[in-house]
C-alpha atoms as a PDB file:
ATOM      1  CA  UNK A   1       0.000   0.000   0.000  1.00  0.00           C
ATOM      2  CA  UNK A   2       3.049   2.153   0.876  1.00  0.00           C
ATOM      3  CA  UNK A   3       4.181   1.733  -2.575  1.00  0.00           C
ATOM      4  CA  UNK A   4       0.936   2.361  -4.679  1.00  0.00           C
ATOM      5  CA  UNK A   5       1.234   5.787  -1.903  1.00  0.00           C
ATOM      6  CA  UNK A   6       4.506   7.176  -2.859  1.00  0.00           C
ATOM      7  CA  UNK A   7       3.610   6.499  -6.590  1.00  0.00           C
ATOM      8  CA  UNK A   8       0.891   8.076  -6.229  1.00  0.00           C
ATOM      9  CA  UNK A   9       2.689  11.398  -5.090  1.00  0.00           C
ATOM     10  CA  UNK A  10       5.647  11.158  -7.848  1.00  0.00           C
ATOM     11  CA  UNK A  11       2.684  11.157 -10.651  1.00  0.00           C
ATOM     12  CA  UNK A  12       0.698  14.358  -9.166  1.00  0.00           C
ATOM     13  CA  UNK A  13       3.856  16.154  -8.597  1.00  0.00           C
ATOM     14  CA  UNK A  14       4.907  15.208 -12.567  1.00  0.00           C
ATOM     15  CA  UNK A  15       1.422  16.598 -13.202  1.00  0.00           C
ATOM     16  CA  UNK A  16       2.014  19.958 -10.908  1.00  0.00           C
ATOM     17  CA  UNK A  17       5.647  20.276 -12.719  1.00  0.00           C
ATOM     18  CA  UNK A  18       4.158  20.121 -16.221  1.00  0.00           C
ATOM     19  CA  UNK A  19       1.482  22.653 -15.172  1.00  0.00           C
ATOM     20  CA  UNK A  20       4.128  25.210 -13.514  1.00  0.00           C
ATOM     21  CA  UNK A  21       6.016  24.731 -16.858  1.00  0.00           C
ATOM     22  CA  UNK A  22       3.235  25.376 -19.296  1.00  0.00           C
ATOM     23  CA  UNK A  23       1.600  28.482 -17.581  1.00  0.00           C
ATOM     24  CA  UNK A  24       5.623  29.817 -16.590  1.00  0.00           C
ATOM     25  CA  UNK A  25       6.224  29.561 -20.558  1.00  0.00           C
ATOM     26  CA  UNK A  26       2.763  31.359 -21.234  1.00  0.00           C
ATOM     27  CA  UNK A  27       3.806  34.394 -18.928  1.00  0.00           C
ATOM     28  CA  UNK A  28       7.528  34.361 -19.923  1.00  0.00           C
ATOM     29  CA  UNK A  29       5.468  34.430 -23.825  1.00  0.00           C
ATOM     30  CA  UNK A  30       3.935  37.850 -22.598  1.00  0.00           C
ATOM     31  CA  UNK A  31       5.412  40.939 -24.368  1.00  0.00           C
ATOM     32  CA  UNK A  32       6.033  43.661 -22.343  1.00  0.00           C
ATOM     33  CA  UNK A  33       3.062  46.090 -23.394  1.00  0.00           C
ATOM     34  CA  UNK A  34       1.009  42.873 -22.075  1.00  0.00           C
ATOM     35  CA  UNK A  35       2.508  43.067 -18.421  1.00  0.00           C
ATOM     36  CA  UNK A  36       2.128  46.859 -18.296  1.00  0.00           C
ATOM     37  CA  UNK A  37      -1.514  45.999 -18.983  1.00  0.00           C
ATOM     38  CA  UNK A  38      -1.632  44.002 -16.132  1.00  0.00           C
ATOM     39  CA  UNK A  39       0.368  46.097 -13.654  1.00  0.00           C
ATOM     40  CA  UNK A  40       3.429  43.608 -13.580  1.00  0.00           C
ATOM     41  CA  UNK A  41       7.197  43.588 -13.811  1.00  0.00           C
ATOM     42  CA  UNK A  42       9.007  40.404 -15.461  1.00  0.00           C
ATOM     43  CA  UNK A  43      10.536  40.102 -12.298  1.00  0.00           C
ATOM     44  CA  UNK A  44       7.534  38.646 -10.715  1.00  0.00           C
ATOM     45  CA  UNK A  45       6.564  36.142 -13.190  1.00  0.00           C
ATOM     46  CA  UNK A  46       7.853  33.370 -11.050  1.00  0.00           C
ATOM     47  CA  UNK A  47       5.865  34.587  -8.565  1.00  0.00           C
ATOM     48  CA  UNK A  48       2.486  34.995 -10.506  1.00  0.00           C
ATOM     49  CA  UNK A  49       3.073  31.498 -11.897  1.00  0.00           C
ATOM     50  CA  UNK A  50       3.573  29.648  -8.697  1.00  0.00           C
ATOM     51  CA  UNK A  51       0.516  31.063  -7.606  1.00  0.00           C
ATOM     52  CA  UNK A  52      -1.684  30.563 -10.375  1.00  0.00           C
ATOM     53  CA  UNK A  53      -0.444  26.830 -10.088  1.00  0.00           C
ATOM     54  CA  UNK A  54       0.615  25.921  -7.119  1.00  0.00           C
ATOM     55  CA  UNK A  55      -2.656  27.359  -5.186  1.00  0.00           C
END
């Protein structure tokens, strides 16, 4: 049971990498009219991201 457990938690945090990835490729994507637009400096993408994701 341990085992079926721990495997468990390796695939959902495969699944939670690929999703930080994707939407942390989306924002580094945005030009930087777009993050004026939305009040932001590149500096805080990683921050945006892990939030959007990691919630």
């Amino acid at each position: 049971m341990i085992l079926f457990s721990g495997l468990a938690e390796l695939i959902e945090r495969g699944r939670r990498m690929r999703a930080y990835t994707k939407a942390r490729n989306e924002a580094e994507a945005m030009t930087d009219a777009d993050l004026a637009d939305a009040g932001l400096k590149r500096w805080q993408l990683g921050h945006v991201t892990r939030v959007r994701v990691l919630r």
